[in-house]
PDB file of N, CA and C in Angstrom:
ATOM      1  N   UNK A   1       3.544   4.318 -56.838  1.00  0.00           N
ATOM      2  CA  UNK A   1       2.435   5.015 -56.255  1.00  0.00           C
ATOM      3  C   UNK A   1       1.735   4.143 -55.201  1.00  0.00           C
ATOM      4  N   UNK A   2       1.531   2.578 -55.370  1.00  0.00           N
ATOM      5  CA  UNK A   2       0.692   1.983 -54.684  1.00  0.00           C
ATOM      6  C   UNK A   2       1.672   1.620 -52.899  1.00  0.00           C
ATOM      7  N   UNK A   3       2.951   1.969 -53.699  1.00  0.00           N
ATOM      8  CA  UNK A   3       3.760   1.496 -52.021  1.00  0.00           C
ATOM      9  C   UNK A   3       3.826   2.768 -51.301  1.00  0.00           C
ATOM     10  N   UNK A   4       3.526   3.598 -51.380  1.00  0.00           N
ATOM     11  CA  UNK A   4       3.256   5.103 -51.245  1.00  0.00           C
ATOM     12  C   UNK A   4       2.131   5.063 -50.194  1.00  0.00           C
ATOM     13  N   UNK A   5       1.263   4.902 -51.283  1.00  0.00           N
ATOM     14  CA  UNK A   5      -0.117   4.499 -50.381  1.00  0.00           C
ATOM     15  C   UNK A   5      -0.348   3.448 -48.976  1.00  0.00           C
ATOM     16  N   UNK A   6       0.261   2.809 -49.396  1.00  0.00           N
ATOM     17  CA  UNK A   6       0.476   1.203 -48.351  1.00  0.00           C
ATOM     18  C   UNK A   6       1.273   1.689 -47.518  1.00  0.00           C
ATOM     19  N   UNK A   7       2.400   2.617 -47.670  1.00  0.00           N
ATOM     20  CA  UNK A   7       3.021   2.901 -46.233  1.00  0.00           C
ATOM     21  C   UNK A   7       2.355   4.058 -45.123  1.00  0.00           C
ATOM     22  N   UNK A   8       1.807   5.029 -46.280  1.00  0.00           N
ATOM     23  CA  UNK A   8       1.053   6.148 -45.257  1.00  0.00           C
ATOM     24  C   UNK A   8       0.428   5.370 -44.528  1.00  0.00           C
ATOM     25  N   UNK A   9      -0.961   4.117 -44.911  1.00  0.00           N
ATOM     26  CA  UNK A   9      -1.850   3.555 -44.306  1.00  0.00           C
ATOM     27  C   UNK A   9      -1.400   2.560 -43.512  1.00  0.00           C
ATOM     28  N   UNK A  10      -0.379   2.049 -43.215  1.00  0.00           N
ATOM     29  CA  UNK A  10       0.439   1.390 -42.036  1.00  0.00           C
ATOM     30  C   UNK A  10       0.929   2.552 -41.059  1.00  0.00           C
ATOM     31  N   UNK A  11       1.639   3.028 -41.184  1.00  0.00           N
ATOM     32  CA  UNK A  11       1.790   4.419 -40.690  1.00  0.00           C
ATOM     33  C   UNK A  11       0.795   5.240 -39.549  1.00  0.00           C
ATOM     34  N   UNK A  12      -0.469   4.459 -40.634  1.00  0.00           N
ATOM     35  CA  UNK A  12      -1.965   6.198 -40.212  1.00  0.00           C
ATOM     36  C   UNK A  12      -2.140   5.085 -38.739  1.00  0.00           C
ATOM     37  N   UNK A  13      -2.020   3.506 -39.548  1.00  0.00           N
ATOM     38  CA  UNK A  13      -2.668   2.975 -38.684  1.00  0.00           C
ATOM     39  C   UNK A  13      -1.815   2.254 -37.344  1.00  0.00           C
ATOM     40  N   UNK A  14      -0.877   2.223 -37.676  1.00  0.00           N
ATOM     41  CA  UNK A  14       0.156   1.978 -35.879  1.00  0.00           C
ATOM     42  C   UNK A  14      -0.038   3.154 -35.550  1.00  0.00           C
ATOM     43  N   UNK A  15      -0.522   4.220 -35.871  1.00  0.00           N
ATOM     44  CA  UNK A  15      -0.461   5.585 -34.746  1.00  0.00           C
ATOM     45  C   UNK A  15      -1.805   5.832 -34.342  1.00  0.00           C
ATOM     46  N   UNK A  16      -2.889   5.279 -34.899  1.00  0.00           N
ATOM     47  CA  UNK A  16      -4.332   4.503 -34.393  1.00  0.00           C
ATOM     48  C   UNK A  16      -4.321   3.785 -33.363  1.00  0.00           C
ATOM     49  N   UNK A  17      -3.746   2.531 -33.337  1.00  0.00           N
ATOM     50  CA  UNK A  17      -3.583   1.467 -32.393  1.00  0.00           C
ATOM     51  C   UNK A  17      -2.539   2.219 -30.877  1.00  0.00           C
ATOM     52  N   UNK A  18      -1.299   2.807 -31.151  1.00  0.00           N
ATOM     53  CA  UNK A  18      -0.681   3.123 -30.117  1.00  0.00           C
ATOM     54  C   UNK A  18      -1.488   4.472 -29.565  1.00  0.00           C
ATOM     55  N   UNK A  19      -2.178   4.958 -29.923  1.00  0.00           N
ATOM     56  CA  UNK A  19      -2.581   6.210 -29.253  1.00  0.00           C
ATOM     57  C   UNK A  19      -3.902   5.797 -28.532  1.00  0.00           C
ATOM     58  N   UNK A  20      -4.533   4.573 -29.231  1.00  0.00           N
ATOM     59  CA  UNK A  20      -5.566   4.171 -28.446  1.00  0.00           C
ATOM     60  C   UNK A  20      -5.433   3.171 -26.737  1.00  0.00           C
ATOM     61  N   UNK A  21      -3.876   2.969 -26.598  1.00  0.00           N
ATOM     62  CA  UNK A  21      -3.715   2.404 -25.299  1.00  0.00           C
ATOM     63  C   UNK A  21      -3.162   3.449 -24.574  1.00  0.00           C
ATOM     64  N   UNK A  22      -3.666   3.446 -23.394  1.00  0.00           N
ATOM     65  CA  UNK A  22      -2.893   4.500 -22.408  1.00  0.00           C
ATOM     66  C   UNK A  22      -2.416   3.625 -21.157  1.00  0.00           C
ATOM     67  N   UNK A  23      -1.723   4.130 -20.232  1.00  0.00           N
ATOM     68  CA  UNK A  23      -0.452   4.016 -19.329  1.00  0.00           C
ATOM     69  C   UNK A  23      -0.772   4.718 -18.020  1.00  0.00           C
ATOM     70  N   UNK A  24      -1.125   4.275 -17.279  1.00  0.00           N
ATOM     71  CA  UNK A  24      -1.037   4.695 -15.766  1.00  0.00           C
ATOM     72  C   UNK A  24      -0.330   4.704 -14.732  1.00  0.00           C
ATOM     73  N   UNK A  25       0.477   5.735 -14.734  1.00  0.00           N
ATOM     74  CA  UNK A  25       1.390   4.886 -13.064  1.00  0.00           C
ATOM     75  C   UNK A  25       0.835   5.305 -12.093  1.00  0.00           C
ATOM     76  N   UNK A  26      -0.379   5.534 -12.051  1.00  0.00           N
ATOM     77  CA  UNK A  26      -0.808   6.708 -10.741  1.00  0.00           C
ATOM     78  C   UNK A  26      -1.758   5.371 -10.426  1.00  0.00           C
ATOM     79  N   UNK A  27      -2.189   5.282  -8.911  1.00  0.00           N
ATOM     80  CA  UNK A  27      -3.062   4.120  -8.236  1.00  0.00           C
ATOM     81  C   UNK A  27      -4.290   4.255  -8.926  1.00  0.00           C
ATOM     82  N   UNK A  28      -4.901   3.248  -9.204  1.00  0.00           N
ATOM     83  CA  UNK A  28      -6.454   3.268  -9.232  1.00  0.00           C
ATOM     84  C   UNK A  28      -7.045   2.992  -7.965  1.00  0.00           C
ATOM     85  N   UNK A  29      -7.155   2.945  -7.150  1.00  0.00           N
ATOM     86  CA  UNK A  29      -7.474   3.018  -5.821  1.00  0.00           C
ATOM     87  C   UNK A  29      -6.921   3.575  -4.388  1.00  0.00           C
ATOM     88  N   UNK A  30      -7.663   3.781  -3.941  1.00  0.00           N
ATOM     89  CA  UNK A  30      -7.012   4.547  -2.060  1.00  0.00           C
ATOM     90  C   UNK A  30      -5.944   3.312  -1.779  1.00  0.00           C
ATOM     91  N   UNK A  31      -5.188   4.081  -1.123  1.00  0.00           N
ATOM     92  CA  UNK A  31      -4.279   3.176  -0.780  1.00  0.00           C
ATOM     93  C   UNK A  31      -4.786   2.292   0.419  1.00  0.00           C
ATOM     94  N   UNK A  32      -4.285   1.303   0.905  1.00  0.00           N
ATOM     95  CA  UNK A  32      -4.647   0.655   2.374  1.00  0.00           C
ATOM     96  C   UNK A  32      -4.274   1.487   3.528  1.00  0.00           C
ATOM     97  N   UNK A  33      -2.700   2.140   3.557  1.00  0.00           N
ATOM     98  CA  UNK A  33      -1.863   2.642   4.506  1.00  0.00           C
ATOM     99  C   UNK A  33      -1.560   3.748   4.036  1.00  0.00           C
ATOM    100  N   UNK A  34      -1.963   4.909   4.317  1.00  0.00           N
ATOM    101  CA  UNK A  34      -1.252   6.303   3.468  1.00  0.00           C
ATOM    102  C   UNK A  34      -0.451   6.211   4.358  1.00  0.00           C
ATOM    103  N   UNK A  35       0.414   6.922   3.519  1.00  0.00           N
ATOM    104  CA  UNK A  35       2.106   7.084   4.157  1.00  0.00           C
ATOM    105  C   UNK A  35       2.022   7.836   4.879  1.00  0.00           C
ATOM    106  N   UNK A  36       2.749   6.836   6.109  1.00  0.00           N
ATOM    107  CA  UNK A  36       3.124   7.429   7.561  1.00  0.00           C
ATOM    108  C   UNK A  36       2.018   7.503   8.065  1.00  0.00           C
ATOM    109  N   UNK A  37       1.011   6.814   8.084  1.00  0.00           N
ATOM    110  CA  UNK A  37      -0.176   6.775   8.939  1.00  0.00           C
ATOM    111  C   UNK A  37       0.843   6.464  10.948  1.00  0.00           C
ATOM    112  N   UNK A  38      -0.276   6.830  11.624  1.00  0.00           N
ATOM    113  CA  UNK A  38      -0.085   6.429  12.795  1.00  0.00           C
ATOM    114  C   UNK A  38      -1.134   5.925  13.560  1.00  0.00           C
ATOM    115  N   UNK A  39      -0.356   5.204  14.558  1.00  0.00           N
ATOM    116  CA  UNK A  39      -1.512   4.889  15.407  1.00  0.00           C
ATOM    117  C   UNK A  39      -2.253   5.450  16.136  1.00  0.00           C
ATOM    118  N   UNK A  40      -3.871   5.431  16.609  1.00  0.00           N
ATOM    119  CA  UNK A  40      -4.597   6.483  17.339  1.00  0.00           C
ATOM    120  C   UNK A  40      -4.832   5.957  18.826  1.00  0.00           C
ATOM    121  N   UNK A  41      -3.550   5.147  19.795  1.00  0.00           N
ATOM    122  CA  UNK A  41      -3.519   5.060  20.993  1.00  0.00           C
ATOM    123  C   UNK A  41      -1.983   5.680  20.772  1.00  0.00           C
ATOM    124  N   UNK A  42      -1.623   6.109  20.463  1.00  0.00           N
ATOM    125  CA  UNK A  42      -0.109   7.227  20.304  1.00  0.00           C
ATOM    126  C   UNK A  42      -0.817   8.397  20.065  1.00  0.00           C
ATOM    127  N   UNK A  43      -1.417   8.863  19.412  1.00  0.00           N
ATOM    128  CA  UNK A  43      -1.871  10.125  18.760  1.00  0.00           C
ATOM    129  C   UNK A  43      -1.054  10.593  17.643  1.00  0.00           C
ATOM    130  N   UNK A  44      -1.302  11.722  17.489  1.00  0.00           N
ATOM    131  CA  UNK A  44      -0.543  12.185  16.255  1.00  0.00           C
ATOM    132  C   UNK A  44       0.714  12.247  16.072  1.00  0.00           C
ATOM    133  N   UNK A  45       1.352  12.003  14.957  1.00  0.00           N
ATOM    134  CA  UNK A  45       3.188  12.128  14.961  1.00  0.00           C
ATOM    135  C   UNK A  45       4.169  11.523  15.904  1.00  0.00           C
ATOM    136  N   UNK A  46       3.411  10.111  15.826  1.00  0.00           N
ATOM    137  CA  UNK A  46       4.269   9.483  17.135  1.00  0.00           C
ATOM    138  C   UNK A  46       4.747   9.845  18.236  1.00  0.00           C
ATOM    139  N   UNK A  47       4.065  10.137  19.392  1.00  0.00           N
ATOM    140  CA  UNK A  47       4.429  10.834  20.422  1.00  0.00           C
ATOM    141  C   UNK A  47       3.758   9.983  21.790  1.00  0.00           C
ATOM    142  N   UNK A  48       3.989   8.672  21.369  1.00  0.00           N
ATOM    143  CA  UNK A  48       3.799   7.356  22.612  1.00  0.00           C
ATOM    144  C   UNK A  48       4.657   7.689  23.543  1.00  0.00           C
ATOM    145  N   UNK A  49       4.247   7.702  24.792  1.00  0.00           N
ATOM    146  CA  UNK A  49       4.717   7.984  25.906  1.00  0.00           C
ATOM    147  C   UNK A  49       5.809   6.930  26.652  1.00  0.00           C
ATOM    148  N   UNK A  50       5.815   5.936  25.913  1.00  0.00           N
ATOM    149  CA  UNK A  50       6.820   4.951  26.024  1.00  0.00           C
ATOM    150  C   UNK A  50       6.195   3.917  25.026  1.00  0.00           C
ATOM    151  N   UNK A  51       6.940   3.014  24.681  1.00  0.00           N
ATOM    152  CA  UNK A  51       7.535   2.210  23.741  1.00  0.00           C
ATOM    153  C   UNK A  51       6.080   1.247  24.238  1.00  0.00           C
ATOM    154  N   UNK A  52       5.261   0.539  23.201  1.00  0.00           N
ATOM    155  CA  UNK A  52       4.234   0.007  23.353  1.00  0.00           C
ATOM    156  C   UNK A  52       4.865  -1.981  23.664  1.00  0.00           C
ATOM    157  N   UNK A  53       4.025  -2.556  24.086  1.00  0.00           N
ATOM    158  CA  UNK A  53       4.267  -3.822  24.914  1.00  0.00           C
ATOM    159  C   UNK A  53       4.159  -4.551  23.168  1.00  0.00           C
ATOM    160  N   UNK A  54       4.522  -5.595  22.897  1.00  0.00           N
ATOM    161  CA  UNK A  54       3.878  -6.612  21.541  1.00  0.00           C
ATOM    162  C   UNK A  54       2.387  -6.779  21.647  1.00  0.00           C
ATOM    163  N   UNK A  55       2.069  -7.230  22.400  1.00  0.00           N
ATOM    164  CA  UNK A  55       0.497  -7.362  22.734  1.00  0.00           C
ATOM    165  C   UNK A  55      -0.366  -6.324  22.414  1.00  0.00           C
ATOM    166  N   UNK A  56       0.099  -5.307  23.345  1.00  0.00           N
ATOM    167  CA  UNK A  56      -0.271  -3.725  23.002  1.00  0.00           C
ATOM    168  C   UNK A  56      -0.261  -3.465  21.246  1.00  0.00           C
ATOM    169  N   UNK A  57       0.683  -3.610  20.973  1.00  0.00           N
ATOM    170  CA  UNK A  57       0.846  -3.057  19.278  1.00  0.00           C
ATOM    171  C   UNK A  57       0.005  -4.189  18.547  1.00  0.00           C
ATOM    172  N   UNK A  58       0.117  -5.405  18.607  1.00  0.00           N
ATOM    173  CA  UNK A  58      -0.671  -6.454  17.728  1.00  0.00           C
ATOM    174  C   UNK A  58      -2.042  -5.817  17.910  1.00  0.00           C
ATOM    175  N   UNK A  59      -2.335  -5.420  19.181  1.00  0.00           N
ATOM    176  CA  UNK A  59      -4.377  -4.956  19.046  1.00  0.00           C
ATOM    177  C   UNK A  59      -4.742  -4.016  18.605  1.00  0.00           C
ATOM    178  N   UNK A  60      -3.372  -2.741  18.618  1.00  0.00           N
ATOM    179  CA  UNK A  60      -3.334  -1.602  17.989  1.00  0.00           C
ATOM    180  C   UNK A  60      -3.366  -1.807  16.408  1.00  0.00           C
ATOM    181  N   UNK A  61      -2.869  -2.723  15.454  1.00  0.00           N
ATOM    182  CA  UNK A  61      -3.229  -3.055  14.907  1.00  0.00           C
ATOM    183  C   UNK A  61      -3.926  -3.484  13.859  1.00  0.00           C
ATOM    184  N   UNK A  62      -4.533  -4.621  15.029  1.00  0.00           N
ATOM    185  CA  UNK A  62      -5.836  -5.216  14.449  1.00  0.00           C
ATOM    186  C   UNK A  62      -7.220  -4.572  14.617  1.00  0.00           C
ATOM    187  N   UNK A  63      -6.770  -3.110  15.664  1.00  0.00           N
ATOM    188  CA  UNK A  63      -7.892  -2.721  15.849  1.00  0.00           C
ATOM    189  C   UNK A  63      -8.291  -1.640  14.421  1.00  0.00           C
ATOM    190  N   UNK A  64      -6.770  -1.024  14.047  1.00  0.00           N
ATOM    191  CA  UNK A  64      -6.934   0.179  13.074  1.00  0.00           C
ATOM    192  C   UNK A  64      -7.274  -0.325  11.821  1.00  0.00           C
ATOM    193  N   UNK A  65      -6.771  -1.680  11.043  1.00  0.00           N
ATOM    194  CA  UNK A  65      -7.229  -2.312  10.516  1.00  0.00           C
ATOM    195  C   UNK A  65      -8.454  -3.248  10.062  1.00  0.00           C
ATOM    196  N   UNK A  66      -8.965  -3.198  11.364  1.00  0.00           N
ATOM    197  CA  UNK A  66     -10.554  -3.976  11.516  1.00  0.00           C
ATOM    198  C   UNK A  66     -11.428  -3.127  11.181  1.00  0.00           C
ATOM    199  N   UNK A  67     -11.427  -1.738  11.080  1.00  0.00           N
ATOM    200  CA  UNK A  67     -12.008  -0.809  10.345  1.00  0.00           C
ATOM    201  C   UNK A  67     -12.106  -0.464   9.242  1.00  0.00           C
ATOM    202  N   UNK A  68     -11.182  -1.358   8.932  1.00  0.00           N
ATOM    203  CA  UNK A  68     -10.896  -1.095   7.622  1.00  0.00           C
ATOM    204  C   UNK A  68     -11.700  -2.424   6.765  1.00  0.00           C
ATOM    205  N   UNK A  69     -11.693  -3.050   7.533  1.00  0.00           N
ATOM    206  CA  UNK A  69     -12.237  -4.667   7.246  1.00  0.00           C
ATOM    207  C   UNK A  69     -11.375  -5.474   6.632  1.00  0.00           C
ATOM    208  N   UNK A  70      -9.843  -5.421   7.481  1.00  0.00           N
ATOM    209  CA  UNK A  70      -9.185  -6.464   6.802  1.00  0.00           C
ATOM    210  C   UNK A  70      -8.393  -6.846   7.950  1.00  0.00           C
ATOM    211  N   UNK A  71      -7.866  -7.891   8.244  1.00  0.00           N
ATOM    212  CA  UNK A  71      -7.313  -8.725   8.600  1.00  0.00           C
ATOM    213  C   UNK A  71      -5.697  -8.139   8.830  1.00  0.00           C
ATOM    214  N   UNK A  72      -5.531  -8.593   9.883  1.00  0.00           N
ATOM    215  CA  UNK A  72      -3.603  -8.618  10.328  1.00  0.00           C
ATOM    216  C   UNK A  72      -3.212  -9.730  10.227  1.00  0.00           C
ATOM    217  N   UNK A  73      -2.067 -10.357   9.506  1.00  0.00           N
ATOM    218  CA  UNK A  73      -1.205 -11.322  10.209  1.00  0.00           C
ATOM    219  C   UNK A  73       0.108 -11.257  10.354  1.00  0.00           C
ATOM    220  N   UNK A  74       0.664 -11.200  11.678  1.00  0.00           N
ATOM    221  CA  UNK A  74       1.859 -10.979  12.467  1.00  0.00           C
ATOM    222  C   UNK A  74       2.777 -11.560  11.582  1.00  0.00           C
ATOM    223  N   UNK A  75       4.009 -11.258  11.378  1.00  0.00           N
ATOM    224  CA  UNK A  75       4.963 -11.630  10.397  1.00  0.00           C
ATOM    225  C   UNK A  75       6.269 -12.175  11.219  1.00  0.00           C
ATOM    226  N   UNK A  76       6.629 -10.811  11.660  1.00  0.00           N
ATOM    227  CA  UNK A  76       8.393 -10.551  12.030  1.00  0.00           C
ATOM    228  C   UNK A  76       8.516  -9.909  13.493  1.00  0.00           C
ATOM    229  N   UNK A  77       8.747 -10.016  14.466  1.00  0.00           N
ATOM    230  CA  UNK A  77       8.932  -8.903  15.238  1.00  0.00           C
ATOM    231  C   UNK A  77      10.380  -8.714  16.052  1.00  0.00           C
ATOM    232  N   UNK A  78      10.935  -7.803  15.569  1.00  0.00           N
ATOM    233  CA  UNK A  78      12.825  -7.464  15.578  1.00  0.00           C
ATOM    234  C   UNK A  78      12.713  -6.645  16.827  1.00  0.00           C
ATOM    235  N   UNK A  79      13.133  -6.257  18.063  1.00  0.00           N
ATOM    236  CA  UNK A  79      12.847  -4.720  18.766  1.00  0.00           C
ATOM    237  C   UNK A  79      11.867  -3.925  18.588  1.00  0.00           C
ATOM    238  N   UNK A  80      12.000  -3.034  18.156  1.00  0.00           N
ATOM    239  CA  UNK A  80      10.446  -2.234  18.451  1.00  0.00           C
ATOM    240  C   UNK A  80       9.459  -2.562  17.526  1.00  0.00           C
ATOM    241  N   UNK A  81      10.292  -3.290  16.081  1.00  0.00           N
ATOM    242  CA  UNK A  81       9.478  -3.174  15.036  1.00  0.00           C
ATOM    243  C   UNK A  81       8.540  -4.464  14.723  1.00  0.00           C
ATOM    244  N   UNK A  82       7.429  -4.150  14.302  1.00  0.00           N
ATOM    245  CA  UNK A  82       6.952  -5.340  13.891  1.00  0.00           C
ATOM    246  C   UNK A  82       6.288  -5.435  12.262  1.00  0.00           C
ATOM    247  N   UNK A  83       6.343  -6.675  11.832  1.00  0.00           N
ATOM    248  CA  UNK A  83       6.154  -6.771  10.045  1.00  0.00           C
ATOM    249  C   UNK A  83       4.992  -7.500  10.275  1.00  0.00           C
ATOM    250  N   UNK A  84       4.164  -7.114   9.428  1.00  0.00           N
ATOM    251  CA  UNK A  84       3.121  -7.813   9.390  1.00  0.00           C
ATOM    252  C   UNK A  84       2.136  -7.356   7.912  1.00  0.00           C
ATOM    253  N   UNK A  85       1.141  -8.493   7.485  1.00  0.00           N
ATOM    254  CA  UNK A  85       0.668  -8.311   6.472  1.00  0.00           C
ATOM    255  C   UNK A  85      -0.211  -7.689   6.440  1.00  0.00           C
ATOM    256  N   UNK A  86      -1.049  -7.414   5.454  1.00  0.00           N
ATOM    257  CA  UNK A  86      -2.686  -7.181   5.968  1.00  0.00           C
ATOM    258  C   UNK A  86      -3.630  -7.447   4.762  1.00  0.00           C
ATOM    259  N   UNK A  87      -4.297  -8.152   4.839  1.00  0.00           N
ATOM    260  CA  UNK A  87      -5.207  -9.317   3.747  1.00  0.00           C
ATOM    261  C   UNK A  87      -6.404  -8.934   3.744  1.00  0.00           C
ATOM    262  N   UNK A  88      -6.914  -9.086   2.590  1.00  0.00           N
ATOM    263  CA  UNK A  88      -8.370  -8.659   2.164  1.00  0.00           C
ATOM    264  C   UNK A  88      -9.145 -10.590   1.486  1.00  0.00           C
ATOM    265  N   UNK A  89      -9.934 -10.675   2.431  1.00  0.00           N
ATOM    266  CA  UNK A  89     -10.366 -12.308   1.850  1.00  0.00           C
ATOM    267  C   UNK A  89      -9.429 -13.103   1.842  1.00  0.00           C
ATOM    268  N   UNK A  90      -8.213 -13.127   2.371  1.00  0.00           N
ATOM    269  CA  UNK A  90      -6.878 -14.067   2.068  1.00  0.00           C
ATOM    270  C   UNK A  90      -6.098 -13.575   1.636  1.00  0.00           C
ATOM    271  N   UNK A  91      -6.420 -12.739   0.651  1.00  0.00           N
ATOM    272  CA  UNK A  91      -5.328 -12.306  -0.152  1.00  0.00           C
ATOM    273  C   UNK A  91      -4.516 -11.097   0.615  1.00  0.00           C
ATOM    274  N   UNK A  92      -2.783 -10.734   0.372  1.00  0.00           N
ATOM    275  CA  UNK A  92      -2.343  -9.344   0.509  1.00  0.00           C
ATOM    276  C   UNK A  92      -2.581  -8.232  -0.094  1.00  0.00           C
ATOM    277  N   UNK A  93      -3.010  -7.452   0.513  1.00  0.00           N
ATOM    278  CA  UNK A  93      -2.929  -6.245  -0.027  1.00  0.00           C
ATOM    279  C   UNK A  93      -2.044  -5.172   0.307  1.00  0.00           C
ATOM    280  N   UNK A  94      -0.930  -5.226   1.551  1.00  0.00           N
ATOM    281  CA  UNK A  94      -0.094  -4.773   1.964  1.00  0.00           C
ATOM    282  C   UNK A  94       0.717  -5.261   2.715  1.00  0.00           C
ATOM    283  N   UNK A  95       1.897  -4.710   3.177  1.00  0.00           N
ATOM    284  CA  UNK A  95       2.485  -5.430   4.087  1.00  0.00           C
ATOM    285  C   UNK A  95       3.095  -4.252   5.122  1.00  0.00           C
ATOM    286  N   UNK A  96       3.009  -4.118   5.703  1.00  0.00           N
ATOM    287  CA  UNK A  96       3.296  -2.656   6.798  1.00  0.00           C
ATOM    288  C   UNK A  96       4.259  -3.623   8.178  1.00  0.00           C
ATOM    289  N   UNK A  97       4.877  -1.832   8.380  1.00  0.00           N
ATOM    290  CA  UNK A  97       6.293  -2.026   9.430  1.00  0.00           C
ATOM    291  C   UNK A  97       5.362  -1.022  10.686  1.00  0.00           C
ATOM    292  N   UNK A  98       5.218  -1.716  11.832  1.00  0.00           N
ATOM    293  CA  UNK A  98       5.082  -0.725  12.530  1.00  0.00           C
ATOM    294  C   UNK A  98       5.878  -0.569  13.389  1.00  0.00           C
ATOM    295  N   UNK A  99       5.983   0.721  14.130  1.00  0.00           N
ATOM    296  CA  UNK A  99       7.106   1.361  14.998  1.00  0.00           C
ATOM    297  C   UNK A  99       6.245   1.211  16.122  1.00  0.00           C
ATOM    298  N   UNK A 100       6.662   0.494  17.427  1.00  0.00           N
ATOM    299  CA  UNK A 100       6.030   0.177  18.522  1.00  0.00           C
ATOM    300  C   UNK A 100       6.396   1.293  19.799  1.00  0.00           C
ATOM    301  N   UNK A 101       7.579   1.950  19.445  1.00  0.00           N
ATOM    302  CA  UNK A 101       7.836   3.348  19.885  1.00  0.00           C
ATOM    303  C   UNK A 101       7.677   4.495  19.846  1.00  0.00           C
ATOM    304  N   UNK A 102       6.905   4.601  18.397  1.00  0.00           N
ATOM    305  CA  UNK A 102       6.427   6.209  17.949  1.00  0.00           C
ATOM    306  C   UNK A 102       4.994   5.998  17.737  1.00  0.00           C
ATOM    307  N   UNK A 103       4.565   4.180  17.469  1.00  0.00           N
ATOM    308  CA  UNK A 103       3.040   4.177  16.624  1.00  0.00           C
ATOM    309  C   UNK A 103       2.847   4.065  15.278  1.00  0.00           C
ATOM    310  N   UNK A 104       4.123   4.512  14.806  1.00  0.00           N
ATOM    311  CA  UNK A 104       3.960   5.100  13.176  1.00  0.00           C
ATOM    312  C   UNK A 104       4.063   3.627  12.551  1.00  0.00           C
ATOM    313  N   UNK A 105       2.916   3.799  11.377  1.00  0.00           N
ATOM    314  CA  UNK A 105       2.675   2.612  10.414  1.00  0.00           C
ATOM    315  C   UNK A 105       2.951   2.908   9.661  1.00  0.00           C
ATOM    316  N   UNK A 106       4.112   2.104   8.163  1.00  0.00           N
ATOM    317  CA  UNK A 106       4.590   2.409   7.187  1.00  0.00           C
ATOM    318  C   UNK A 106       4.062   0.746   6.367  1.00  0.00           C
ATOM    319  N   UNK A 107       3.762   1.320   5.036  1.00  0.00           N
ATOM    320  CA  UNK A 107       3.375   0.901   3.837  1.00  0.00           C
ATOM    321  C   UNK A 107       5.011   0.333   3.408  1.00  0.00           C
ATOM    322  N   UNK A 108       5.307  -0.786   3.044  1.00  0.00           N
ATOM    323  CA  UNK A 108       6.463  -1.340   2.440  1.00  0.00           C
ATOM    324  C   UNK A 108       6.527  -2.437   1.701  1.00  0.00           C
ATOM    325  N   UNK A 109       4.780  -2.118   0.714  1.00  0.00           N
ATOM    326  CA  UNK A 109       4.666  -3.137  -0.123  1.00  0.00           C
ATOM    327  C   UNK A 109       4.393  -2.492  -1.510  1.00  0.00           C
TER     328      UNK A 109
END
């Protein structure tokens, strides 16, 4: 009778403990970069009238980001694309690809 008892109450109580933690995969916060953001010297849906200079895109940028109140730092730059981070106090909080031909900023962190 008493191991009876002792197992319901192990039992009652791992299903106490596991039901009291929960699991999130969904963000607790706005993202930095919603997906597929673009740039607002392209306008909407990437439709840059030609392919932006490096210079041009680094201020584009640091400018869309400075609104945001965080920081760029230049990473990679392959052809059109450029990698770069973007830091809050030092730290990363993203790392984004931008397309220097369409404008379009992608989240790839």
């Amino acid at each position: 009778m008493k191991i009876k008892h002792l197992t319901v109450l192990i039992v009652l109580c791992a299903f106490l403990l596991a039901s009291g933690t929960t699991v999130s995969a969904w963000q607790k916060r706005k993202p930095v970069t919603p997906y597929g953001d673009f740039c607002p010297r392209c306008g909407q849906y990437g439709t840059c009238k030609k392919t932006m200079s490096t210079k041009d895109a680094e201020k584009a940028m640091k400018d869309y980001y400075h609104k945001k109140r965080y920081n760029v730092e230049i990473e990679n730059k392959r052809g059109r694309f450029i990698r770069a981070k973007i830091k809050d106090k030092g730290k990363v909080i993203d790392v984004i690809i931008f397309d220097r031909k369409t404008g379009r900023i992608r989240s790839i962190y």
